[in-house]
Protein backbone atom coordinates (compact mmCIF):
# COMPACT_ATOMS: atom_id res chain seq x y z
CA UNK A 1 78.46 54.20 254.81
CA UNK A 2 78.38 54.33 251.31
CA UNK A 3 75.40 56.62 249.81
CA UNK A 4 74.11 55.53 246.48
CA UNK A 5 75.19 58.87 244.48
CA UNK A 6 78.55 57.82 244.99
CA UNK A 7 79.59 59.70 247.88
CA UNK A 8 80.72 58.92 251.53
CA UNK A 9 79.77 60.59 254.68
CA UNK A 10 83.40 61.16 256.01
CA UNK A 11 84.02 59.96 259.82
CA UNK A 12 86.06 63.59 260.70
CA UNK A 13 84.58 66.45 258.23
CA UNK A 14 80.75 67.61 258.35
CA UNK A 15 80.57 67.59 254.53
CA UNK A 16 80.16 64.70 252.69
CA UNK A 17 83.56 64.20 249.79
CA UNK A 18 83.20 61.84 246.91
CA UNK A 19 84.90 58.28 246.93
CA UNK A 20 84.96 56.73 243.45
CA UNK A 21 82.71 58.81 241.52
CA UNK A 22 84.67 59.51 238.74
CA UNK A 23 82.02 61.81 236.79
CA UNK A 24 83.23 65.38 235.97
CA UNK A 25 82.43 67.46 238.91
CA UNK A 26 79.34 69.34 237.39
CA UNK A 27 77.99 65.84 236.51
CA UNK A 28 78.40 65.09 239.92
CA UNK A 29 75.69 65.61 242.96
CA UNK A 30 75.57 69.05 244.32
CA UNK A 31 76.66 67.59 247.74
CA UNK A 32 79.55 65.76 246.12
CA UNK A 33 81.25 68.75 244.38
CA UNK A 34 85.04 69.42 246.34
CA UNK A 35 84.37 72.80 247.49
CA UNK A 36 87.57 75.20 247.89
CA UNK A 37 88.36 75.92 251.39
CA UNK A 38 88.06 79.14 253.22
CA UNK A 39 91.26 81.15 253.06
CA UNK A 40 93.37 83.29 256.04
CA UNK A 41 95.60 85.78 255.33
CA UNK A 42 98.43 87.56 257.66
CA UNK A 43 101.26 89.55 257.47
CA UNK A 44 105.25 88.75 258.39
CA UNK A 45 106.73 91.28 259.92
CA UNK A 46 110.50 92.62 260.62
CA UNK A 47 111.75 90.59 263.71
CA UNK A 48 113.91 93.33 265.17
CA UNK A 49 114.42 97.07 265.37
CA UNK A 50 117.82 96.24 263.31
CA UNK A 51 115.70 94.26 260.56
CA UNK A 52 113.70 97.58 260.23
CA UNK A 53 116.56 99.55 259.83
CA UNK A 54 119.13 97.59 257.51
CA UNK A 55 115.99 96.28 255.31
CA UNK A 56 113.08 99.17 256.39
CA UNK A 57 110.94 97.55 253.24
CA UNK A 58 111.33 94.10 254.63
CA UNK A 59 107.60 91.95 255.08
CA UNK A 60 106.06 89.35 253.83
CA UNK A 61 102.02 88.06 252.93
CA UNK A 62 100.91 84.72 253.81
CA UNK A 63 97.81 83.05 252.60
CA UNK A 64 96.52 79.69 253.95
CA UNK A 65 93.44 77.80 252.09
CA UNK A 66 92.40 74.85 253.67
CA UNK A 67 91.26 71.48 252.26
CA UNK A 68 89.73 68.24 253.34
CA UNK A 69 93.06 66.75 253.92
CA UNK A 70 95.73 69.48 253.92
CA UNK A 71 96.08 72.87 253.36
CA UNK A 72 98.25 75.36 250.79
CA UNK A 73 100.26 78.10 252.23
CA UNK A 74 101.65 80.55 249.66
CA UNK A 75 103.98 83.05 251.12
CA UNK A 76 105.09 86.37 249.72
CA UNK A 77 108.18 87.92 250.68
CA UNK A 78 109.04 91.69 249.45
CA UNK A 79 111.84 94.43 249.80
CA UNK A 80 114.55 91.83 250.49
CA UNK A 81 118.24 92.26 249.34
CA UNK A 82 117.84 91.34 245.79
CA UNK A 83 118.74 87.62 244.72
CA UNK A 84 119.34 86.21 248.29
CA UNK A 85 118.10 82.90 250.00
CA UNK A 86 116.09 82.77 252.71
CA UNK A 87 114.51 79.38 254.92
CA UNK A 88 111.04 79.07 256.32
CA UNK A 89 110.28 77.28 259.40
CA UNK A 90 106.82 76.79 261.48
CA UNK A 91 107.79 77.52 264.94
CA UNK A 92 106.74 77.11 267.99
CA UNK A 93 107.31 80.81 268.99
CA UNK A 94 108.43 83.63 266.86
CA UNK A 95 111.12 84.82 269.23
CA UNK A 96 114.24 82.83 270.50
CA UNK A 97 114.82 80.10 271.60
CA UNK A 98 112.04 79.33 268.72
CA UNK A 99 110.87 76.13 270.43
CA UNK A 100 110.21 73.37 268.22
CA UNK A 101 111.07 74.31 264.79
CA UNK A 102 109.83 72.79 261.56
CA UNK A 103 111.32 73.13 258.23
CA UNK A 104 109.12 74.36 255.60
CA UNK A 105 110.67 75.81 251.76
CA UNK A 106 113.34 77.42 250.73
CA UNK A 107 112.58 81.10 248.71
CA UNK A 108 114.82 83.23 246.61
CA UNK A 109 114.25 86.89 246.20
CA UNK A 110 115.10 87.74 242.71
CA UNK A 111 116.16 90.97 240.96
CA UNK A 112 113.64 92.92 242.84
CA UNK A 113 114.19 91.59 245.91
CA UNK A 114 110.58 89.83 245.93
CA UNK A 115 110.27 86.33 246.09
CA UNK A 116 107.26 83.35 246.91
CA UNK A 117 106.72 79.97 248.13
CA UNK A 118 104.30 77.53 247.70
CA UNK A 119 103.96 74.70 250.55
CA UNK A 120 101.02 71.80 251.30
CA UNK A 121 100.63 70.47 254.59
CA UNK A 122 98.61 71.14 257.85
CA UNK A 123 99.18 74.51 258.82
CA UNK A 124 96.58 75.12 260.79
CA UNK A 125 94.96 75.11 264.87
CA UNK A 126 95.80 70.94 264.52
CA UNK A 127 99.65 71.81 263.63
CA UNK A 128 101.98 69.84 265.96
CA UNK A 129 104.99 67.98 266.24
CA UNK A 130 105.42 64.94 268.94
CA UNK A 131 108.74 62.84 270.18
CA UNK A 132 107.36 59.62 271.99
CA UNK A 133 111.20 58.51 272.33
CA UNK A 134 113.91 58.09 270.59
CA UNK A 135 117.12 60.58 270.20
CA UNK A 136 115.03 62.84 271.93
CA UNK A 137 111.61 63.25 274.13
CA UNK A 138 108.96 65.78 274.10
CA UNK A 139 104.91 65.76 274.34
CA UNK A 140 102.70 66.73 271.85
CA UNK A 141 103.90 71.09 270.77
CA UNK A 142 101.63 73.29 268.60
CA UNK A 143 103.78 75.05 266.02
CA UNK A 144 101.47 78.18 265.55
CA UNK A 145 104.04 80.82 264.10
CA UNK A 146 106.02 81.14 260.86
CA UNK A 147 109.71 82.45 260.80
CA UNK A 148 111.68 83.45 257.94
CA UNK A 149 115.42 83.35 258.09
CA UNK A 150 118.62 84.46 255.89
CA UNK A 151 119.69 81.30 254.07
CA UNK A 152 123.75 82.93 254.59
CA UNK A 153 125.03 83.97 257.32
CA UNK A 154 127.36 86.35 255.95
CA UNK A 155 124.53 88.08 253.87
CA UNK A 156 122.89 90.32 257.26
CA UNK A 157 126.31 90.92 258.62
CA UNK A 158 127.58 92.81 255.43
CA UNK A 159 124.00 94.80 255.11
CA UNK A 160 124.70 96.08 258.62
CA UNK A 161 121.80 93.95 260.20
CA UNK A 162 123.79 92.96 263.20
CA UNK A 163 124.99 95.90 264.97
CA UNK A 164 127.89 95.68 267.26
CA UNK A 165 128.69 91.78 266.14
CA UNK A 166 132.20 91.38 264.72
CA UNK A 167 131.21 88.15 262.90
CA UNK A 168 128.47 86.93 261.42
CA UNK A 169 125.72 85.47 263.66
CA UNK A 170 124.98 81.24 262.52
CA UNK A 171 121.88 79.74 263.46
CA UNK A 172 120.98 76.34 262.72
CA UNK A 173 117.85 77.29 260.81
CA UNK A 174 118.55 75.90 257.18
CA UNK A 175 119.14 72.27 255.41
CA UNK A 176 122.78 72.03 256.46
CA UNK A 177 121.98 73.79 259.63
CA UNK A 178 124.06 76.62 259.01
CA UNK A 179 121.95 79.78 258.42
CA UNK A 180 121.89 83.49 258.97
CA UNK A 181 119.67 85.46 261.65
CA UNK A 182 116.04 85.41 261.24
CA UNK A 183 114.29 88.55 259.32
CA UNK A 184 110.77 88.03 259.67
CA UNK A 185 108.29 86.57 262.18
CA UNK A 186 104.61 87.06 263.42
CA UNK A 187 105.40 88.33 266.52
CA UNK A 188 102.72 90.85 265.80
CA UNK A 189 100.30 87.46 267.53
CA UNK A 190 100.76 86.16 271.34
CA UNK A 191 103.68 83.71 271.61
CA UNK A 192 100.90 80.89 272.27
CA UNK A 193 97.93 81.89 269.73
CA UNK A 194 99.98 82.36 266.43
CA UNK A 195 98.22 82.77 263.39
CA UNK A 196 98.01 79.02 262.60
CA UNK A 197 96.07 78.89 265.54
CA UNK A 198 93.25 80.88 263.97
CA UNK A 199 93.05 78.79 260.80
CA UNK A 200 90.16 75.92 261.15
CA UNK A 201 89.14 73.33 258.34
């Protein structure tokens, strides 16, 4: 119900987020100012012994902020092979088969083999994909981990990140579904409480 300083309780969040109010926010009520939401921060790691060895300077920095609606993840990628693509995904586990898979952003790593992403959505413990019917069936999935993967298939193979494989490995984890093996993940939390599951708004 409407309040008469121009703000609405809101049926889902605790706080109370202005409506209409146009005012500039330090005009506004003290209970009506949009306050920035708290922030989690984790690491992606190398997903495989022969990640660590072809790229030993291979991780990456994620930071999640929450909001009322959505949240902002900005991810961080360093010590790449310079100027290569890679494809994020929100996964349902870090390792194969993956699970339920959601594409996120591309991100580049430029001359210095760092790169970063910007992405808004919900990434956090209310993350989940559903199928009621269709091409395809499945119940509601939390997607709790992130996975980073090489945009080219051919770029791991030539770096030597595939030992004993006499072609490059393709995985269907890009936009034309024709992608390279994946390079980082956050295997580093249990398969079913990744670190989305420990971000709240």
């Amino acid at each position: 119900m409407p309040h008469a300083s121009g703000c609405a309780a809101h049926p889902r969040y605790s706080r109370l987020r202005c409506g209409a109010d146009r005012r500039p926010a330090a005009a506004l009520p003290r209970r009506c100012r949009r306050k920035k939401g708290p922030t989690v921060s984790f690491k992606l790691l190398p997903s495989s012994t022969a990640i660590s060895a072809c790229l030993p300077k291979a991780s990456g920095q994620v930071t999640i902020t929450t909001g009322a609606l959505n949240d902002v993840m900005k991810v961080t990628i360093q010590g790449m092979p310079h100027n290569t693509g890679f494809d994020l995904f929100v996964i349902q586990t870090p390792t194969p088969p993956f699970g339920v898979s959601w594409y996120q952003t591309d991100i580049h790593s430029g001359s210095t083999g760092t790169g970063t992403a910007t992405v808004r959505g919900v990434f956090d413990s209310e993350t989940f994909s559903v199928s009621p019917g269709g091409t395809t069936t499945f119940a509601p999935t939390h997607q709790y981990h992130l996975g980073l993967w090489f945009n080219n298939p051919k770029v791991p193979f030539s770096l030597g990140c595939e030992p004993g494989a006499t072609a490059p490995v393709v995985t269907p984890f890009n936009g034309n579904q024709h992608a390279g093996i994946q390079v980082l993940n956050t295997a580093q939390f249990p398969a079913t409480a990744g670190p989305l599951s420990q971000v709240h708004r």
